[in-house]
N, C-alpha and C. Protein backbone atom coordinates (compact mmCIF):
# COMPACT_ATOMS: atom_id res chain seq x y z
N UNK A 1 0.83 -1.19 0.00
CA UNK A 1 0.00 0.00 0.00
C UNK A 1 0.88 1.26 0.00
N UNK A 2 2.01 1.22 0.68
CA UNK A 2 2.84 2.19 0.65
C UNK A 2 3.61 2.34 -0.27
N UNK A 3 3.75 1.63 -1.46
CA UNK A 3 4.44 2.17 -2.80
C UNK A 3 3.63 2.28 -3.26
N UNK A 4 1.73 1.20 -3.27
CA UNK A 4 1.13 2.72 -4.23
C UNK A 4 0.97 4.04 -4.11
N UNK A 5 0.72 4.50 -2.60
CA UNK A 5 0.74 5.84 -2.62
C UNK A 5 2.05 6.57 -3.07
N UNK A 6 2.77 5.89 -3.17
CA UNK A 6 4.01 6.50 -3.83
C UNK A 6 4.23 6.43 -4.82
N UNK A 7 3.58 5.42 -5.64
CA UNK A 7 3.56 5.53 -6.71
C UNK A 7 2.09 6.32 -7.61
N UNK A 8 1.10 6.71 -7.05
CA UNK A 8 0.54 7.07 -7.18
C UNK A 8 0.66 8.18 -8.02
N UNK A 9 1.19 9.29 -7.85
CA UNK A 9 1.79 10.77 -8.57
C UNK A 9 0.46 11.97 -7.69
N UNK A 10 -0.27 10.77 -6.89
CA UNK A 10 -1.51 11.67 -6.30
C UNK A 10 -0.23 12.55 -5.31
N UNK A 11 -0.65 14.10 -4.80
CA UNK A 11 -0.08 15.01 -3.99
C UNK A 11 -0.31 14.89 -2.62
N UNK A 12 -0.95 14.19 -2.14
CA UNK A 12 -0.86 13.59 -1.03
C UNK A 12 -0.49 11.92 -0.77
N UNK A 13 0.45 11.52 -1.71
CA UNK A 13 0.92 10.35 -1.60
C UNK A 13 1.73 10.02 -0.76
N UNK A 14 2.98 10.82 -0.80
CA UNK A 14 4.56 10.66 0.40
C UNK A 14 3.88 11.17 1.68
N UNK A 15 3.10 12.23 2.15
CA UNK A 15 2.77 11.98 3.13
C UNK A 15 1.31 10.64 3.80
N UNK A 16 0.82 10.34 3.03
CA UNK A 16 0.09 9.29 2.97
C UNK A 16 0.39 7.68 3.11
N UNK A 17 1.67 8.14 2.64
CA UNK A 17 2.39 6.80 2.85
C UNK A 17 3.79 6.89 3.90
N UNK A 18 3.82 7.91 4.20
CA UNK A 18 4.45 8.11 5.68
C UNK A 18 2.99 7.86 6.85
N UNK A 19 2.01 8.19 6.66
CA UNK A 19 1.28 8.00 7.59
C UNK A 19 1.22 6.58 7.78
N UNK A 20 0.75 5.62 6.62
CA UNK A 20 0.41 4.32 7.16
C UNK A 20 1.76 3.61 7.51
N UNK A 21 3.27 4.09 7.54
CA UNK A 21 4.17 3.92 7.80
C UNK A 21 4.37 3.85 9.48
N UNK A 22 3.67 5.44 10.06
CA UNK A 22 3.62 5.43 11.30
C UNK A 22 2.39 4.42 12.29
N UNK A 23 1.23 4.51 11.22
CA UNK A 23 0.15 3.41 12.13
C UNK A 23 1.12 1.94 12.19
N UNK A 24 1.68 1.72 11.18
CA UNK A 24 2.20 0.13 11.57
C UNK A 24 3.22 0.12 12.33
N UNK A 25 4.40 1.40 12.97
CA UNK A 25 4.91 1.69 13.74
C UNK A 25 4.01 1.36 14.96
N UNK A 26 3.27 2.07 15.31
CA UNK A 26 2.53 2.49 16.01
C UNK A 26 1.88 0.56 16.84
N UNK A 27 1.20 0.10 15.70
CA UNK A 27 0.69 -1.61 16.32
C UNK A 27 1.96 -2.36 16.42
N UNK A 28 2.79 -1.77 16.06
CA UNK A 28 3.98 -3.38 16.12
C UNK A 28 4.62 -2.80 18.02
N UNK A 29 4.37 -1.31 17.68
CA UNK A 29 4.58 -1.41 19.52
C UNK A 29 3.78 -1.56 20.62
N UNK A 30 2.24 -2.10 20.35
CA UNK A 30 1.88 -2.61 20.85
C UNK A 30 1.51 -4.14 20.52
N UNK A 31 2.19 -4.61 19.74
CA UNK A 31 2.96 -6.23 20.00
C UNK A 31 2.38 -6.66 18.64
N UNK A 32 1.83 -5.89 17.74
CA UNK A 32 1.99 -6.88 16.39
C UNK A 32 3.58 -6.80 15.62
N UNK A 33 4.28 -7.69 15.73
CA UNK A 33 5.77 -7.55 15.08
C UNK A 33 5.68 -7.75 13.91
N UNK A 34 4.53 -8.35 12.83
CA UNK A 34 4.42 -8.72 11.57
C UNK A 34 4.20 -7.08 10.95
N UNK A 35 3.72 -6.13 11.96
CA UNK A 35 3.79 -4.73 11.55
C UNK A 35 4.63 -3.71 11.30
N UNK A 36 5.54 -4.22 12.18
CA UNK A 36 6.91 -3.47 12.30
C UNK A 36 7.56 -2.69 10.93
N UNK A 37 8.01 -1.80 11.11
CA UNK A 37 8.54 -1.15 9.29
C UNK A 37 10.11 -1.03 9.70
N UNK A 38 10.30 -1.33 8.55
CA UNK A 38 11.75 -1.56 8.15
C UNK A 38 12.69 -0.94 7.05
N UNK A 39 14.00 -1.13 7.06
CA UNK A 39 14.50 -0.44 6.10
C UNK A 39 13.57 0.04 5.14
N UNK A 40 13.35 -1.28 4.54
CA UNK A 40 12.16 -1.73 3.06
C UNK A 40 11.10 -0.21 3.38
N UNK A 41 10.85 -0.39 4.46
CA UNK A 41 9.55 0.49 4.51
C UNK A 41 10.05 1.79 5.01
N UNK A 42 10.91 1.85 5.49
CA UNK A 42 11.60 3.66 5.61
C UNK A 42 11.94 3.95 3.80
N UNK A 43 12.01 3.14 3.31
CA UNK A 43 13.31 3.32 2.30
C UNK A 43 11.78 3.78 0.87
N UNK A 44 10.70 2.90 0.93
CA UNK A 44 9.73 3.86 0.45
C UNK A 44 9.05 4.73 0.38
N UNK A 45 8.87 4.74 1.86
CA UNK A 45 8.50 6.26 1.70
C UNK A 45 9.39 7.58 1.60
N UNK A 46 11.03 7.16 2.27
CA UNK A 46 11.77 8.33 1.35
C UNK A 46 11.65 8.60 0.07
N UNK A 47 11.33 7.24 -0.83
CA UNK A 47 11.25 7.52 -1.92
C UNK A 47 10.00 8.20 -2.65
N UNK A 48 8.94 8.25 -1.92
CA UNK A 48 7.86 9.05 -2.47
C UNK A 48 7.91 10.03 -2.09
N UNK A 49 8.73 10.59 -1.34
CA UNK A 49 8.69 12.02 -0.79
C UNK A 49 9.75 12.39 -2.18
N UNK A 50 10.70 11.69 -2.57
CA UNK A 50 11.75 11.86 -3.32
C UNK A 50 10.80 11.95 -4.79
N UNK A 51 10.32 11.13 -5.12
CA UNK A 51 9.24 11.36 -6.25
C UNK A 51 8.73 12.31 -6.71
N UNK A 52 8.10 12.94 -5.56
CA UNK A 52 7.51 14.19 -5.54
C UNK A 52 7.22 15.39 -6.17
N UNK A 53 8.87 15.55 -5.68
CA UNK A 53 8.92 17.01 -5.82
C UNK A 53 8.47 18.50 -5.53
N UNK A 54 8.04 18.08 -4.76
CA UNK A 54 7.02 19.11 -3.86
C UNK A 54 7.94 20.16 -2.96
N UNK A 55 7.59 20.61 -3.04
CA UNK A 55 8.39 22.09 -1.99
C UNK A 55 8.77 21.10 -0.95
N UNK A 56 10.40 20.85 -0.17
CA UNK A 56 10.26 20.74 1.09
C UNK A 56 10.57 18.97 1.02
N UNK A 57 10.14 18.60 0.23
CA UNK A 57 10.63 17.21 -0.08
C UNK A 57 11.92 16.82 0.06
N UNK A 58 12.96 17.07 -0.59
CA UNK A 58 14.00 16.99 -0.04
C UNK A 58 14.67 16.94 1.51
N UNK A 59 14.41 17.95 2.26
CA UNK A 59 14.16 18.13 3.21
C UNK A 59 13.53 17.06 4.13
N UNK A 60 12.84 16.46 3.64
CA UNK A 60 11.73 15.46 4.58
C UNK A 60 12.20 14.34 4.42
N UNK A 61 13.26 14.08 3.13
CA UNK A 61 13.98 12.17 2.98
C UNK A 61 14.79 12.82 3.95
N UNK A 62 15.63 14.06 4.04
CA UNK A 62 16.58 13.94 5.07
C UNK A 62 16.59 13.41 6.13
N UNK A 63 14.69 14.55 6.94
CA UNK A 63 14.52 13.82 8.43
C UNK A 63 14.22 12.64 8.37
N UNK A 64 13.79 11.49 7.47
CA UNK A 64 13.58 10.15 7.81
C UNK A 64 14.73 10.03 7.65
N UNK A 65 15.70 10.18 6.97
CA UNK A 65 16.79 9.67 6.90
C UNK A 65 17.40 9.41 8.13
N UNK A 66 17.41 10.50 8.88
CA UNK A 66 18.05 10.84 10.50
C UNK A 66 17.40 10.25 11.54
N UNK A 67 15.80 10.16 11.36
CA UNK A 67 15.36 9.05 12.10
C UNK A 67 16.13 7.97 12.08
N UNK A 68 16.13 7.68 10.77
CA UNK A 68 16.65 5.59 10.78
C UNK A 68 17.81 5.37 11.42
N UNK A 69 18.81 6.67 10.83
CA UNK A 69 20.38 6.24 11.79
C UNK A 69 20.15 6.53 13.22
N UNK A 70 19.11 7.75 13.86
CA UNK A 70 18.92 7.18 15.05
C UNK A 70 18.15 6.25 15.70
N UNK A 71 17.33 5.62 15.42
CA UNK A 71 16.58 4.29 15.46
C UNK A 71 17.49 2.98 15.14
N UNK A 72 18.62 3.44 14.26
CA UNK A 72 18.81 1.94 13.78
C UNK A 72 20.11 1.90 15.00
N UNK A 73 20.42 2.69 15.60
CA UNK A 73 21.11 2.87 17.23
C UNK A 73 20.71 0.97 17.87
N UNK A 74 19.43 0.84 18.10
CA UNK A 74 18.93 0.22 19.20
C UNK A 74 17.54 -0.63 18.32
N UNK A 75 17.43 -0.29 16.42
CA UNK A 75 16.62 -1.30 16.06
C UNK A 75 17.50 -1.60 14.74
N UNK A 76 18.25 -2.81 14.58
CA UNK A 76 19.32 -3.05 13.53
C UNK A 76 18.05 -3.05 11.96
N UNK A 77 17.11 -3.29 12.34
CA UNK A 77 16.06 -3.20 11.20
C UNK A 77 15.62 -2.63 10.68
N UNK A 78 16.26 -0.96 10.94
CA UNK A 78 16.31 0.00 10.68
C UNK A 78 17.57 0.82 10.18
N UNK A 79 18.32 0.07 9.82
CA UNK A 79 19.48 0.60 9.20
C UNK A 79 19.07 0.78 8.06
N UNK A 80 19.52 2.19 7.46
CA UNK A 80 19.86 2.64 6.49
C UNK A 80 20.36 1.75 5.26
N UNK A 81 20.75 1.62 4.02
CA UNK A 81 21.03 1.09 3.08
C UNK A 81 21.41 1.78 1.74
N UNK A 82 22.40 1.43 1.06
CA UNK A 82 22.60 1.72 -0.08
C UNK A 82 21.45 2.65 -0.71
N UNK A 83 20.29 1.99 -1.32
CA UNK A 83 19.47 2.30 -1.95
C UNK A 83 18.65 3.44 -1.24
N UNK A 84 18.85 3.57 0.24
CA UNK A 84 18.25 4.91 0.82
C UNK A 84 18.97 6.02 0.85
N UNK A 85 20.03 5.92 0.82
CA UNK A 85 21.25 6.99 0.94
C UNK A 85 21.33 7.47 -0.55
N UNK A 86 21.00 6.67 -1.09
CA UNK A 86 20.96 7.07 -2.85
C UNK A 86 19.79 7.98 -3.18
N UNK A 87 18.79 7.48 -2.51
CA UNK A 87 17.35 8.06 -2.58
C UNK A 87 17.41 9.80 -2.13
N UNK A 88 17.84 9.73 -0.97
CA UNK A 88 18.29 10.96 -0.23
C UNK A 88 18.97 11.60 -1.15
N UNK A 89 20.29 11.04 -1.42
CA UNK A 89 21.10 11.98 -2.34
C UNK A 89 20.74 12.74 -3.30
N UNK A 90 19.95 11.85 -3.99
CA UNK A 90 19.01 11.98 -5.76
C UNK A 90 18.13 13.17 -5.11
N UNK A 91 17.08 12.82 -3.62
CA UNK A 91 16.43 14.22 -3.95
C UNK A 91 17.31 15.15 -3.59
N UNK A 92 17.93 15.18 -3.14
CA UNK A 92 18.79 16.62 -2.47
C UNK A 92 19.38 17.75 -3.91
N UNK A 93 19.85 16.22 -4.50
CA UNK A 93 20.77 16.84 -6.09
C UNK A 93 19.16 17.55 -6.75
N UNK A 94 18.08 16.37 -6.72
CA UNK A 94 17.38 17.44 -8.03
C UNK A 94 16.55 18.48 -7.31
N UNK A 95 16.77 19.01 -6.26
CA UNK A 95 15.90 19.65 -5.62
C UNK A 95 16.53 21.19 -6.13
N UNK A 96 15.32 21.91 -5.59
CA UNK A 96 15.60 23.64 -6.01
C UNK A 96 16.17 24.61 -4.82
N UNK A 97 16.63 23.97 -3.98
CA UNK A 97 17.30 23.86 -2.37
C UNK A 97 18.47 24.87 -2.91
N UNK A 98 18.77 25.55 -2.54
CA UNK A 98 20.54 26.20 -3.10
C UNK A 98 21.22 25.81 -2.33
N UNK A 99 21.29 24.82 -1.47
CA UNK A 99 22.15 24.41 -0.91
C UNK A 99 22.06 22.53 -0.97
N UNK A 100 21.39 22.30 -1.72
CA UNK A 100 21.02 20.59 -2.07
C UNK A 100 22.20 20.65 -2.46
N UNK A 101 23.30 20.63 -3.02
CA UNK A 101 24.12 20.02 -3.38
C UNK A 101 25.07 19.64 -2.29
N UNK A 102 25.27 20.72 -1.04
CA UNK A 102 26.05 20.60 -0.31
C UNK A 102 25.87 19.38 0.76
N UNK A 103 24.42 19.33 0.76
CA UNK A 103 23.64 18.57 1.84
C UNK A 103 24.04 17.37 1.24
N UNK A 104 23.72 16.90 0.17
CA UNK A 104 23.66 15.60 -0.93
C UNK A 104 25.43 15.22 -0.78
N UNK A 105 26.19 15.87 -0.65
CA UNK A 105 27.81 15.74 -0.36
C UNK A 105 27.76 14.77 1.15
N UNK A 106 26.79 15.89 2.06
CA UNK A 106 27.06 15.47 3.35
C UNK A 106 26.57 14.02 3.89
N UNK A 107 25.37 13.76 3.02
CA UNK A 107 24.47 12.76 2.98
C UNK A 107 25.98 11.32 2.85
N UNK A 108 26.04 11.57 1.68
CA UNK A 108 27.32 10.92 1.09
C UNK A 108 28.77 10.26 2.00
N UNK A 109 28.99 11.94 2.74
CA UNK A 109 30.30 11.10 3.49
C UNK A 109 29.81 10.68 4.67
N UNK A 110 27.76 10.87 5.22
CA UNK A 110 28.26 10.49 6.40
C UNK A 110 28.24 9.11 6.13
N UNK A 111 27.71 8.32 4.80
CA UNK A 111 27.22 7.24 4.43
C UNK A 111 28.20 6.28 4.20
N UNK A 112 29.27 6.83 4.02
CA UNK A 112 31.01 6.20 3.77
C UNK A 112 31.63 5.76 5.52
């Protein structure tokens, strides 16, 4: 459900699919673990925020981004990955940010 809303091109998709991101957050801590979200599922909805293009998007793969490395502290199932750090990067580079490029650098070495 969360890559169709991302895949959707609808304007309330990346946050739509950050939401049902947080309800299954939300039941797996009260003990459904088959709910739990994971890289897989951080890593799509950065990418529909990345899709986007929407004012501010960029910006918003960052803070999930920063969630996961602090989450993935104390939940290894939440580590970050190749393909998210890429995601991040990509929006930062095509964003209209005047400073996306610098951020998309930083993204980069902290990822090294």
């Amino acid at each position: 459900v969360i890559d169709a809303w991302a895949n959707s091109g609808d304007r309330i998709g990346p946050s739509r699919a950050e939401q049902i991101m947080r309800q299954m957050d939300d039941l797996s801590k009260l003990g459904d673990q088959d709910l739990q979200p994971d890289t897989t599922t951080f890593s799509a909805v950065i990418n529909a925020y990345a899709k986007s293009g929407e004012k501010g998007s960029a910006s918003k793969t960052e803070e999930l981004l920063a969630e996961m490395e602090q989450r993935s502290k104390k939940e290894i199932h939440l580590k970050p990955d190749t393909i998210t750090y890429n995601t991040v990067i990509n929006a930062l580079a095509k964003s209209s940010e005047l400073d996306g490029p610098k951020r998309a650098e930083a993204v980069l070495r902290n990822m090294l």
